[in-house]
Protein backbone atom coordinates (compact mmCIF):
# COMPACT_ATOMS: atom_id res chain seq x y z
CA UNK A 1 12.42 -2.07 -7.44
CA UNK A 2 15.40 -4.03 -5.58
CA UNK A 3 17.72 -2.36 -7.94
CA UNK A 4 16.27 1.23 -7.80
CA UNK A 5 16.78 0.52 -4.14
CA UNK A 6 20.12 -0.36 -4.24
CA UNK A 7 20.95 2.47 -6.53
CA UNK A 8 19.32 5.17 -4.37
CA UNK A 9 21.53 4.11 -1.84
CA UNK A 10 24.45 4.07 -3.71
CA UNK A 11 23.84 7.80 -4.95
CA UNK A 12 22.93 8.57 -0.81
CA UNK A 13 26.23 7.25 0.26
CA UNK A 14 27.99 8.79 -2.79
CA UNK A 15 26.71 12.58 -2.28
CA UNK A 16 26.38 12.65 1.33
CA UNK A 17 29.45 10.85 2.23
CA UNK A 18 31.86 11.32 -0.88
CA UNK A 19 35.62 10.77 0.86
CA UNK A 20 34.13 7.28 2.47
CA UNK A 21 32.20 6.09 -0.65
CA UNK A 22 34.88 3.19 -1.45
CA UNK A 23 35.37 2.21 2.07
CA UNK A 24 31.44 2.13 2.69
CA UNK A 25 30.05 0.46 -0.42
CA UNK A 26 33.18 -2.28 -0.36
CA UNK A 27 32.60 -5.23 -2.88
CA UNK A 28 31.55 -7.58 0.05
CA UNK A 29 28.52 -4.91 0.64
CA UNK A 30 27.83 -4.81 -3.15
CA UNK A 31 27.78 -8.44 -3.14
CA UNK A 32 25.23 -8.68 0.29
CA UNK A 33 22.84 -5.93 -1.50
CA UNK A 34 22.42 -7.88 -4.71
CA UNK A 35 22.03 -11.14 -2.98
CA UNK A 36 19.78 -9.25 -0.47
CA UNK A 37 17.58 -8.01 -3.86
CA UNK A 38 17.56 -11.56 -5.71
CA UNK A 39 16.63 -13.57 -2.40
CA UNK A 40 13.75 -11.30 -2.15
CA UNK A 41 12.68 -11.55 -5.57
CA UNK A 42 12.77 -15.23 -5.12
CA UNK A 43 10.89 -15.14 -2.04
CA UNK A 44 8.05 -13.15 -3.10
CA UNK A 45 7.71 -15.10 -6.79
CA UNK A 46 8.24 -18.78 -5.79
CA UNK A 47 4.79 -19.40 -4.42
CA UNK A 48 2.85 -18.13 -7.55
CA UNK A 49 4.10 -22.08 -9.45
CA UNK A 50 2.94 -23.39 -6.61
CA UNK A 51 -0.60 -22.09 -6.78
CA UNK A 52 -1.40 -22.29 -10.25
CA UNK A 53 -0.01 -26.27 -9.98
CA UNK A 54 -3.06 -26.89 -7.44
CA UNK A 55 -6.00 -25.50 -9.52
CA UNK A 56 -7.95 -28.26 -12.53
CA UNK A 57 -8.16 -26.13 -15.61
CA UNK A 58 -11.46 -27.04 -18.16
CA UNK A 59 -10.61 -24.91 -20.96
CA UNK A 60 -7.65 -25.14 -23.51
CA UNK A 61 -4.04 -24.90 -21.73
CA UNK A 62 -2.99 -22.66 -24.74
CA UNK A 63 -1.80 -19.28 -23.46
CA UNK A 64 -2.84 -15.92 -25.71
CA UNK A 65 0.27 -14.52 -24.98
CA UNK A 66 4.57 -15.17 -26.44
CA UNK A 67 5.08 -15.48 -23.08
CA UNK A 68 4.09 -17.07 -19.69
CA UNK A 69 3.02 -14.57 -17.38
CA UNK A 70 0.95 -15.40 -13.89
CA UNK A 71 -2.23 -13.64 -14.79
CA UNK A 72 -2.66 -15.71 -17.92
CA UNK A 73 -2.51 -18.79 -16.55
CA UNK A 74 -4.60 -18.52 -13.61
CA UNK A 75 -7.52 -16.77 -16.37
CA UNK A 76 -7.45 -20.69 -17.54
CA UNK A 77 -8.18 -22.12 -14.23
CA UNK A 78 -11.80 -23.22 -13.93
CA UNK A 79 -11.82 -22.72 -10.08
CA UNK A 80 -11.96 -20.34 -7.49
CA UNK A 81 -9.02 -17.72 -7.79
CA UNK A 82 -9.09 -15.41 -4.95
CA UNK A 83 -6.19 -16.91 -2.82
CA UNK A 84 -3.48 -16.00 -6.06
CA UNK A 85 -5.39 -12.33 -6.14
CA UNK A 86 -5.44 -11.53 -2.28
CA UNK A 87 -1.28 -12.92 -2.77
CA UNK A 88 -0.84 -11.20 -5.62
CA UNK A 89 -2.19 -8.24 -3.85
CA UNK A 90 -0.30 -8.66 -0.53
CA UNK A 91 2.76 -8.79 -2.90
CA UNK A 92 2.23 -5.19 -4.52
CA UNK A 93 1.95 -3.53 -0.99
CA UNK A 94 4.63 -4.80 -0.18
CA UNK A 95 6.65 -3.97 -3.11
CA UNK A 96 5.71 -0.80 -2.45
């Protein structure tokens, strides 16, 4: 969503202001709107490690899946989950 973002603008600054495009959108900007996206990203999926890391897990650690994705692992956890769904919740509104 960071990069739809950042294209959106681009477009908005390209059609509405066409003659200051380059001076606007300089590679110093580019540079502060990708770091700007990736920080965020980081930001809002760091604390998910640091969840699943405090739960004891009963069953088998073996995951169903090719890869490692949040959901699965916390599935394994033999413990109350509801602090990684209300965050994982809080995360999709504010995606949005």
């Amino acid at each position: 969503s960071g990069i739809l973002v950042a294209t959106a603008f681009d477009l908005y600054v390209a059609i509405c202001y066409p003659l200051r495009h380059s001076t606007t959108l300089t590679n110093p900007v580019v540079a502060k709107i990708g770091l700007a996206v990736v920080l965020r990203d980081i930001m809002l999926i760091l604390p998910y490690p640091f969840l699943v890391r405090r739960w004891p897990y009963c069953r088998t650690n073996i995951i169903p899946n090719t890869y490692c994705e949040h959901i699965a692992v916390v599935k394994l956890a033999c413990t109350d989950i509801s602090v990684s769904s209300y965050y994982s919740l809080s995360v999709a509104f504010l995606v949005i």
